[in-house]
Protein backbone atom coordinates (compact mmCIF):
# COMPACT_ATOMS: atom_id res chain seq x y z
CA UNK A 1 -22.07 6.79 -3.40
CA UNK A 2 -24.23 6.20 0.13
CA UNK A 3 -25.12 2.66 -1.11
CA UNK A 4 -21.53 1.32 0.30
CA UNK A 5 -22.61 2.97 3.81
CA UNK A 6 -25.06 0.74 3.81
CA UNK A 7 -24.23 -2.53 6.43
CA UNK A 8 -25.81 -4.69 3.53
CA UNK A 9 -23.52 -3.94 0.83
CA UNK A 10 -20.21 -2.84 2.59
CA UNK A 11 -18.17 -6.41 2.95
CA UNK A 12 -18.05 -8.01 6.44
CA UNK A 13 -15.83 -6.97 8.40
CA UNK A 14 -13.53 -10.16 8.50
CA UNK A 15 -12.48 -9.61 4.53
CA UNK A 16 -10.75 -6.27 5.48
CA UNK A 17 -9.53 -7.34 8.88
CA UNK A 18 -7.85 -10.60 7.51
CA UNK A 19 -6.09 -8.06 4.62
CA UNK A 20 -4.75 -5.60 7.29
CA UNK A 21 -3.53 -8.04 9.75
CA UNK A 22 -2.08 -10.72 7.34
CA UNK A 23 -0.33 -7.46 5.56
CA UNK A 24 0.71 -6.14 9.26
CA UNK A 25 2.27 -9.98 10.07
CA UNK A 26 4.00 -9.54 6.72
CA UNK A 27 5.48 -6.37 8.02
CA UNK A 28 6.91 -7.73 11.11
CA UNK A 29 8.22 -10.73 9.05
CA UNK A 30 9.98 -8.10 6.59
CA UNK A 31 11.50 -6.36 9.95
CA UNK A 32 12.73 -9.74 11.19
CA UNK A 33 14.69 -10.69 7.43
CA UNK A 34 15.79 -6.76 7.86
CA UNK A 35 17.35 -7.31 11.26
CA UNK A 36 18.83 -10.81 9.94
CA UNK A 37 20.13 -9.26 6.96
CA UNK A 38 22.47 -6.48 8.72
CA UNK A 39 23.70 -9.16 11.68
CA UNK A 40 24.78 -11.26 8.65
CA UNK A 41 26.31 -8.53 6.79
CA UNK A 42 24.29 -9.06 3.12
CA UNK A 43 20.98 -8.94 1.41
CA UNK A 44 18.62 -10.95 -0.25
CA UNK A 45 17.45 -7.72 -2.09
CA UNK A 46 14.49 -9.72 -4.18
CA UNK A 47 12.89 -11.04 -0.71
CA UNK A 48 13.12 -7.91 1.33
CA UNK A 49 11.65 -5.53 -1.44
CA UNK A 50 8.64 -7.98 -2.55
CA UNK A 51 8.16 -8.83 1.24
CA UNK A 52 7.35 -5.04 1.63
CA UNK A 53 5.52 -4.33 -1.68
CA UNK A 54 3.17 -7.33 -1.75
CA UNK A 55 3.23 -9.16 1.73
CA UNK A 56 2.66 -5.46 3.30
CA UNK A 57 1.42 -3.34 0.63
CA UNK A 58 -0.89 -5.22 -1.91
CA UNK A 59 -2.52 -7.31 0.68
CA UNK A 60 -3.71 -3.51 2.46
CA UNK A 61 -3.99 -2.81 -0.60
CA UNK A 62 -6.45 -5.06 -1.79
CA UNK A 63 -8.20 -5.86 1.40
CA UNK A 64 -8.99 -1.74 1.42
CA UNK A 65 -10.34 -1.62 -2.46
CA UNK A 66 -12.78 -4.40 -1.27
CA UNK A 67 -13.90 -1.49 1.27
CA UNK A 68 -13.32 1.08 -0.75
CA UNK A 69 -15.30 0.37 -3.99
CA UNK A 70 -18.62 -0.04 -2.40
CA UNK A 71 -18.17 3.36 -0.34
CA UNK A 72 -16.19 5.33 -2.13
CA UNK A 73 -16.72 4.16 -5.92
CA UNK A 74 -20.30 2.95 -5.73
CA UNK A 75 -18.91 -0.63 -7.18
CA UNK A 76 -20.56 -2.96 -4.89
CA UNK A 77 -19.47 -7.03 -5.17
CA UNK A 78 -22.01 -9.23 -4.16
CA UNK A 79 -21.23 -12.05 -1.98
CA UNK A 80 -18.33 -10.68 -1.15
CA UNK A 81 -16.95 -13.54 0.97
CA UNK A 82 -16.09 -16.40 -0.95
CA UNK A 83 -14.62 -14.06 -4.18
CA UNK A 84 -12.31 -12.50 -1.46
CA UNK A 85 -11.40 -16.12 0.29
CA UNK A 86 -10.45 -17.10 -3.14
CA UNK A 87 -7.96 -14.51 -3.80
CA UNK A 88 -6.95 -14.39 -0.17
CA UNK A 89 -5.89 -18.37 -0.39
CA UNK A 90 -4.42 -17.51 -4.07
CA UNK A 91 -2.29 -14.49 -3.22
CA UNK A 92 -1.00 -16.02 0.67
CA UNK A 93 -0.10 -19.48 -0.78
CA UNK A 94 1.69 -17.93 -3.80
CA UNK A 95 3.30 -15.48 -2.21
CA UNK A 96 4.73 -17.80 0.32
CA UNK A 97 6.40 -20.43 -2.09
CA UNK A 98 7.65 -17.19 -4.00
CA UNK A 99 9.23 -16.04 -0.99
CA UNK A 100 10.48 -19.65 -0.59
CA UNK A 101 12.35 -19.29 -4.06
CA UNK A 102 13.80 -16.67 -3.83
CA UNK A 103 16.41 -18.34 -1.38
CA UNK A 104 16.10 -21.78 -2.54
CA UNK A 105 15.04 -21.50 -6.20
CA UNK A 106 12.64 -24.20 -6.76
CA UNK A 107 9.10 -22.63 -5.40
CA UNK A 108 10.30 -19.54 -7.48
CA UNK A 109 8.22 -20.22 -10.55
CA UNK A 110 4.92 -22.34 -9.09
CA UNK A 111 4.60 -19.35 -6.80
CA UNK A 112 4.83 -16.72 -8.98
CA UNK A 113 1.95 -18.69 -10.76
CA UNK A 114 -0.60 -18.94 -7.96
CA UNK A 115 0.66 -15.48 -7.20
CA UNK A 116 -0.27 -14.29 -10.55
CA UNK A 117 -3.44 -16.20 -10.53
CA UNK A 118 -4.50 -14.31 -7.27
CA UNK A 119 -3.26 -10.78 -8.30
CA UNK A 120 -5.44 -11.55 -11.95
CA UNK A 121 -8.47 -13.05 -9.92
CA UNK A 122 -8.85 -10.43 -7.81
CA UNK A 123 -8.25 -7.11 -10.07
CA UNK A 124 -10.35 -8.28 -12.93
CA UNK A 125 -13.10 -9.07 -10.46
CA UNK A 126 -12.45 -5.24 -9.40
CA UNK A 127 -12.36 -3.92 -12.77
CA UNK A 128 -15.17 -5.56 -13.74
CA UNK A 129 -17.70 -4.14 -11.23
CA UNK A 130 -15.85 -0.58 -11.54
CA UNK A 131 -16.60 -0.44 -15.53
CA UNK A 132 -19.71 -1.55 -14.73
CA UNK A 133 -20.17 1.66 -12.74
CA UNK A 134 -20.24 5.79 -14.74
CA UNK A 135 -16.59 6.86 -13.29
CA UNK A 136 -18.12 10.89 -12.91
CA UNK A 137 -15.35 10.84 -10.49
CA UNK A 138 -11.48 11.09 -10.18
CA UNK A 139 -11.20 7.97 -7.32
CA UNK A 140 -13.28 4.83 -9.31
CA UNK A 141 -10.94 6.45 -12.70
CA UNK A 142 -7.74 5.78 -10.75
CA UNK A 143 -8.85 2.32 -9.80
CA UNK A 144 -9.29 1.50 -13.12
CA UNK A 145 -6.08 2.60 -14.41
CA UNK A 146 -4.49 1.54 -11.54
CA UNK A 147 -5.49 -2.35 -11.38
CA UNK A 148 -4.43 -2.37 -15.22
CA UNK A 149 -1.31 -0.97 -13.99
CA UNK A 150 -1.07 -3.71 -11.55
CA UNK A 151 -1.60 -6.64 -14.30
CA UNK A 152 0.66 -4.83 -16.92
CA UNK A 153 3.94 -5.05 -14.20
CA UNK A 154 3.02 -8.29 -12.52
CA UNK A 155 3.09 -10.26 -16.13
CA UNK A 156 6.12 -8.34 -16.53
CA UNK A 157 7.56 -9.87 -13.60
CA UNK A 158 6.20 -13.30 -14.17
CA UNK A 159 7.67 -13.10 -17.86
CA UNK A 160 11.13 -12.36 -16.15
CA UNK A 161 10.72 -15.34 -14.08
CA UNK A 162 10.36 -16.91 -16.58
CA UNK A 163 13.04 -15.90 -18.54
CA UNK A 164 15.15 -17.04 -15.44
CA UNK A 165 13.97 -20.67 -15.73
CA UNK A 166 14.73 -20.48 -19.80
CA UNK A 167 11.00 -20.72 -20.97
CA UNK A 168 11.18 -17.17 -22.47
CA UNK A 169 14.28 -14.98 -24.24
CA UNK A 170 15.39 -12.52 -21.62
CA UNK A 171 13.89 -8.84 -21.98
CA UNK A 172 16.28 -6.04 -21.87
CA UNK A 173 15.65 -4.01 -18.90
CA UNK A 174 12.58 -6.07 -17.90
CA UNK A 175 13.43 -5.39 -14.01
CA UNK A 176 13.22 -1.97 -14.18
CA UNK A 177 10.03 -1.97 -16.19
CA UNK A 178 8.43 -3.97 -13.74
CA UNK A 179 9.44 -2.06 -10.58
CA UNK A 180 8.71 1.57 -12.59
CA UNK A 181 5.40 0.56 -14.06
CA UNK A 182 4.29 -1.28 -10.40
CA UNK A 183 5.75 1.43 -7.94
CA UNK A 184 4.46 4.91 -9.96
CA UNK A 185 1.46 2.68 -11.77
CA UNK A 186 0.30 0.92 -9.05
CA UNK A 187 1.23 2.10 -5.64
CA UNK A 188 1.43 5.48 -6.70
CA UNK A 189 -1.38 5.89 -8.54
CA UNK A 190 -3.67 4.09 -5.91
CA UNK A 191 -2.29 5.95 -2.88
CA UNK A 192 -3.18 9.28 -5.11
CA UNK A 193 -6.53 8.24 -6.82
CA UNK A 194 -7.66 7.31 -2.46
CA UNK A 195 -6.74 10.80 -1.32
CA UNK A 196 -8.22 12.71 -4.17
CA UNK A 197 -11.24 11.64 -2.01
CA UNK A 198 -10.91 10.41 1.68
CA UNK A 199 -7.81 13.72 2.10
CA UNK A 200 -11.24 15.81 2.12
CA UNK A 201 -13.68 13.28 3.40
CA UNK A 202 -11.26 11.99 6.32
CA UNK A 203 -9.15 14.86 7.15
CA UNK A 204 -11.99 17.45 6.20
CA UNK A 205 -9.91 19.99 3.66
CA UNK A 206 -10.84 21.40 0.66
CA UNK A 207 -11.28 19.53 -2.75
CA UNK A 208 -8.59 18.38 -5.24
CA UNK A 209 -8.81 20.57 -8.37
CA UNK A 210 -11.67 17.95 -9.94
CA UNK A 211 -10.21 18.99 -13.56
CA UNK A 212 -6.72 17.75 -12.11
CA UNK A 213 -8.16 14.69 -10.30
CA UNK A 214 -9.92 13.32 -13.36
CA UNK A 215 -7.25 13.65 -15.84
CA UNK A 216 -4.57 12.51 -13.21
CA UNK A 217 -4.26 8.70 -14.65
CA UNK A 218 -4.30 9.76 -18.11
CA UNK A 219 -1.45 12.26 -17.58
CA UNK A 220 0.19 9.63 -15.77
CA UNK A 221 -0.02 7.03 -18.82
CA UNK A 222 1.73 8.96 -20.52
CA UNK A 223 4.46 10.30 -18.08
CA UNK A 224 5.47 6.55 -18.06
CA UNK A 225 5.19 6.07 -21.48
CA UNK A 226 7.89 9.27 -21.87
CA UNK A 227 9.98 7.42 -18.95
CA UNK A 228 10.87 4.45 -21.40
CA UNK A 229 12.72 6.19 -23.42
CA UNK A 230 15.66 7.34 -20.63
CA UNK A 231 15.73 9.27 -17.20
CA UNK A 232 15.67 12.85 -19.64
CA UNK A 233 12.47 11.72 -20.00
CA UNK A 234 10.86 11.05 -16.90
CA UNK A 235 10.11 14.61 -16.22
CA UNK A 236 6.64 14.84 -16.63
CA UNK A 237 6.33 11.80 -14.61
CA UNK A 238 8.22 13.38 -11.64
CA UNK A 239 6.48 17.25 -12.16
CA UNK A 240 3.09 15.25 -11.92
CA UNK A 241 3.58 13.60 -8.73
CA UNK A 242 5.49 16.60 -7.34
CA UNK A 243 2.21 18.56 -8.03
CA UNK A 244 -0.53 15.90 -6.24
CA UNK A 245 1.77 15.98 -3.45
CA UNK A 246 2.38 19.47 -3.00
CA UNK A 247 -1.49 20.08 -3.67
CA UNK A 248 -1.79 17.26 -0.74
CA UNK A 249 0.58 18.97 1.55
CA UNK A 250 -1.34 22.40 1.21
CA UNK A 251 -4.66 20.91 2.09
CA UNK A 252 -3.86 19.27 5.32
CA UNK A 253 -1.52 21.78 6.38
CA UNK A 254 -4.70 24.55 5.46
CA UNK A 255 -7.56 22.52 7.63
CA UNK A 256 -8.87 24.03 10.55
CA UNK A 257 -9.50 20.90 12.64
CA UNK A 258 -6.74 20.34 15.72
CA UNK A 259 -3.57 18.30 13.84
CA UNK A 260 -4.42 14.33 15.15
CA UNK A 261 -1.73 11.14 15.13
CA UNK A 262 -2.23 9.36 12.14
CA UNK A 263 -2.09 12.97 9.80
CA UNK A 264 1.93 12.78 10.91
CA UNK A 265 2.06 9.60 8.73
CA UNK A 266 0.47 11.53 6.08
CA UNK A 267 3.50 14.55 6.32
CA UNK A 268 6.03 11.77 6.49
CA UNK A 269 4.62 9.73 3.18
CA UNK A 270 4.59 13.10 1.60
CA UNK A 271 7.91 14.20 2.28
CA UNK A 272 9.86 11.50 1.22
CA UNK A 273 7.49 11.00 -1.99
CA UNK A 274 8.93 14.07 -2.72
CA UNK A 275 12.44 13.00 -1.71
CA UNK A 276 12.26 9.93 -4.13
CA UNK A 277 11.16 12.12 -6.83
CA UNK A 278 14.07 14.31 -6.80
CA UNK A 279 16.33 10.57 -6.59
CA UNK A 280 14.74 8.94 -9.49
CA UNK A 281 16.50 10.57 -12.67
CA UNK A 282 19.75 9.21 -10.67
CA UNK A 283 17.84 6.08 -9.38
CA UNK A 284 20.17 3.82 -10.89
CA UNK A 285 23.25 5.37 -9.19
CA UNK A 286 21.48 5.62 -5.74
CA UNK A 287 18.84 3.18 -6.41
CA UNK A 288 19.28 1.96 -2.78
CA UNK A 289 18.52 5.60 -1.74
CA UNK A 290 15.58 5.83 -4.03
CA UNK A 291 13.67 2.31 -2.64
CA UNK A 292 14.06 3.73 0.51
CA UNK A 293 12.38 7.03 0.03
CA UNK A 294 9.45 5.11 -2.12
CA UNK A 295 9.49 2.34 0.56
CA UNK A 296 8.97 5.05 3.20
CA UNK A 297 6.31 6.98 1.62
CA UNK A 298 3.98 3.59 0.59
CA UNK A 299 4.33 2.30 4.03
CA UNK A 300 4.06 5.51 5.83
CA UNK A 301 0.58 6.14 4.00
CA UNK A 302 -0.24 2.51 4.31
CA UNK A 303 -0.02 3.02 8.55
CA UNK A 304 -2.05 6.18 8.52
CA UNK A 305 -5.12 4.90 6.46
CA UNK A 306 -5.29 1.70 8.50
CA UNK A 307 -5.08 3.43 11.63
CA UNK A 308 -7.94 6.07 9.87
CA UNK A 309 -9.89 2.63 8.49
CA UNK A 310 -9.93 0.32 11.64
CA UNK A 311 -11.63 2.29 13.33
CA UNK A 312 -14.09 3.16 11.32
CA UNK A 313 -14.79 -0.02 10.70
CA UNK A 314 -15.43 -1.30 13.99
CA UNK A 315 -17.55 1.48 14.83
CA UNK A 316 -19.70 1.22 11.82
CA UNK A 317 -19.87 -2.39 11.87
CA UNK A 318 -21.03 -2.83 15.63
CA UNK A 319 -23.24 0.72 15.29
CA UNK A 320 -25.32 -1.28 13.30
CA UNK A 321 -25.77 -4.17 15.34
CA UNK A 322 -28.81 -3.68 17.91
CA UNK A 323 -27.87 -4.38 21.93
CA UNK A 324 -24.33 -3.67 21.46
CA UNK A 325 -22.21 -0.93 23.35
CA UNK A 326 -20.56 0.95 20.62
CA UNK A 327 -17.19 2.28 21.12
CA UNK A 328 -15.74 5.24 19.66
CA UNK A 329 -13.32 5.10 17.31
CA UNK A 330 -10.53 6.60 19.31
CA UNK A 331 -11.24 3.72 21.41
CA UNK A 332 -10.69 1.05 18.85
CA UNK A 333 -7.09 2.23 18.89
CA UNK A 334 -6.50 5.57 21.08
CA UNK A 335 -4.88 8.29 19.52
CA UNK A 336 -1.44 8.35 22.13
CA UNK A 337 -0.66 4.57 20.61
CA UNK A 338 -1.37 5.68 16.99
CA UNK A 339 1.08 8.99 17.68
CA UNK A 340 3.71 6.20 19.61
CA UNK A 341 3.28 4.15 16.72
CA UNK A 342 4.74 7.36 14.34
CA UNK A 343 7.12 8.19 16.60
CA UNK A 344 8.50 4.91 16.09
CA UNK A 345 8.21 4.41 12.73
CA UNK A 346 10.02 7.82 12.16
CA UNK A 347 12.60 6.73 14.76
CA UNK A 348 13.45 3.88 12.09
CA UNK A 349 13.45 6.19 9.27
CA UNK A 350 15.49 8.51 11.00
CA UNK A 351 18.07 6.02 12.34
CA UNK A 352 18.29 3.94 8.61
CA UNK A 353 19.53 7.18 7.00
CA UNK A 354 22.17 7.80 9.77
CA UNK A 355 23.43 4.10 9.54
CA UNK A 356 23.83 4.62 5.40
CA UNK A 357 25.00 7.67 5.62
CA UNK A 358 27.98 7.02 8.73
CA UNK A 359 28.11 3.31 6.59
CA UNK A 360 27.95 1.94 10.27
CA UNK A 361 27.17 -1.54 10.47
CA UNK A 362 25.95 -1.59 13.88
CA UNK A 363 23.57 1.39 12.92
CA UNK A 364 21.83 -0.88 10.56
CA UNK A 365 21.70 -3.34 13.53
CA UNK A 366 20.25 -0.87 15.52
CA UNK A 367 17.53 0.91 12.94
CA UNK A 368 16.55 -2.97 12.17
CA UNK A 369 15.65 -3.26 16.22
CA UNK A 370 13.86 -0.26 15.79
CA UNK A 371 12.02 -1.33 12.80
CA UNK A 372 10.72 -5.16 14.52
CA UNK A 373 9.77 -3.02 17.37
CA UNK A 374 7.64 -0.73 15.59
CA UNK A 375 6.44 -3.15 13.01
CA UNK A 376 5.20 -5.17 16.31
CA UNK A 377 3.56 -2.25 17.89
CA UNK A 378 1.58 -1.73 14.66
CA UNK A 379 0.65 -5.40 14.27
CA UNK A 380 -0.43 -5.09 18.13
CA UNK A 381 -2.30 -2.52 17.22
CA UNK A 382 -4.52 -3.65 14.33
CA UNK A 383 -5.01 -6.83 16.18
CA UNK A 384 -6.18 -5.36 19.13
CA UNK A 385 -8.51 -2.84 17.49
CA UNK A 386 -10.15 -5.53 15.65
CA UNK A 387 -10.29 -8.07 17.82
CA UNK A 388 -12.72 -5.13 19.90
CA UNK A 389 -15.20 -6.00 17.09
CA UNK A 390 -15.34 -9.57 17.76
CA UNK A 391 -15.48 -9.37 21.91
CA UNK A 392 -18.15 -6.43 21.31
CA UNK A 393 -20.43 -8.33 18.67
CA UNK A 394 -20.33 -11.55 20.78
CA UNK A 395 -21.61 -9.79 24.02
């Protein structure tokens, strides 16, 4: 577990940085096509929802496993670099052209591909060093089942595209296979497997039931399995999520350390996790209602662990380089912008649900100002924080 502390076989700093920032970029480009969308009056739904879930989430995502296995599953990948360059290049130039197609068609399918290629590169180099490890605990378990989660629903969605082109027969209810199996499989499943460990280690609470913890992905295989078969069936999926959230809840709500700013995007995530559970057995009525409640609790989390991991980072990193003044880490990014930054994203939150609910088009105008602002405080944010190590390290 302490080998990952070690400045020799955590990843340089640059691999995670380059993640967070290209995945922060991706949020203000998703606030931008947000703000477009409700000037216009319509929405390119396919853009806007992948623009969130891989351009903002699997790039922080990915760019925190290759920090995370090392310290937190004991999974360290040598030579680190050029394997994370490779799936870096993949994943940004396939992403792009996909983004491409989905307005003018033609990138659709050769970006999906490299796409695919970098999503498949990357997780099988992940799963490859984390079987190679004794999973004794719940966190390197969830990885696992989590990054075949991840390859099960993107080759669902690359079989759908291409179905669209007429390569394949079309699959009955393929969409919402891939979006179910990706958003409780993947995101889910990740953002619960992390906290089963860093909820104690960052927030310092008391331990996950380990009995809970461990058989977590297992339960969850086959709460999805059950799901298949029709929303009357999705309620073990939706009791076991409702349970790690509510155990989450208790734990920071229970800790004895003074509440600090990026906890409140921990409450938020948590909230509406538990607001799309209670949505999803009518998702397909309100599935607009649902996406935003999921959408709200990935990102949420998403902003609170960077603003926890930053730091960190650039603290470790230049505490372990001699003749260099290190900062601390709530000067990397000071707690009053991290609590601005929640303010702001809750502003958005707040002000979306008020535009759908009055069905004021000039809400949405409004909420989507609120949302570029906030997503560019956030990108400020990470820049700036990083960009601390580089000034400090070249000194």
């Amino acid at each position: 577990m302490n080998q990952g502390l070690s400045l020799f076989q955590a990843p340089p700093f640059i691999i995670v940085f380059g993640f967070f920032l290209t995945a922060a970029a991706f949020g203000v480009l998703a606030s931008i096509f947000e703000l477009y969308f409700s000037i216009k009056g319509f929405i390119n739904l396919p853009a806007l929802v992948h623009l969130y879930t891989i351009g903002f989430g699997l790039f922080t995502m990915f760019g925190a496993l290759f920090q995370m296995l090392p310290v937190v599953a004991g999974a360290v990948i040598k030579d680190p670099k050029p394997k994370a360059l490779i799936s870096y290049l993949l994943m940004l130039s396939g992403f792009l052209l996909m983004l491409l197609g989905f307005f003018y068609g033609k990138t659709l399918l050769v970006g999906s591909l490299i796409l695919y290629g970098g999503i498949l590169y990357t997780s099988l180099l992940m799963l490859w060093h984390l079987f190679r490890i004794k999973a004794n605990i719940p966190t390197p378990m969830g990885f696992r089942y989590a990054l075949i989660f991840l390859i099960i629903g993107t080759s669902i969605g690359l079989y759908g595209v291409f179905s669209l082109f007429g390569y394949t027969p079309s699959l009955r209810d393929f969409v919402k296979l891939h979006y179910t199996i990706l958003l409780f499989g993947w995101v889910a499943l990740l953002v619960a497997s992390v906290s089963f460990r860093v909820v104690e280690m960052f927030f310092v609470t008391e331990a996950y039931p380990n009995r809970f913890a461990m058989l977590f992905p297992l339960f969850l295989l086959l709460s999805l399995f059950l799901s298949l078969f029709g929303e009357i069936f999705s309620l073990p999926l939706i009791v076991l999520y409702f349970l790690y959230s509510y155990m989450t809840v208790k734990r920071l709500l229970r800790r004895k350390r003074k509440t600090e700013a990026s906890i409140l995007f921990w409450y938020l995530s948590q909230g509406f996790l538990m607001i799309s559970l209670l949505i999803y057995p009518f998702h397909e009525k309100f599935f607009f209602a649902f996406l935003f409640s999921f959408l709200v609790f990935f990102s949420s989390i998403i902003m609170g662990m960077m603003y926890r991991i930053m730091p960190f980072l650039v603290w470790f990193h230049l505490s372990n380089m001699p003749a260099v003044k290190v900062p601390l880490m709530s000067q990397v990014i000071s707690y009053e912008r991290i609590r601005l930054s929640f303010y702001l994203h809750a502003l958005w939150v707040l002000s979306l649900i008020a535009s759908y609910l009055l069905a004021q088009k000039k809400g949405f105008v409004i909420s989507s100002t609120l949302h570029l602002v906030s997503s560019l405080f956030f990108f400020y944010n990470i820049y700036i924080g990083g960009m601390l190590y580089f000034k400090r390290k070249s000194v």
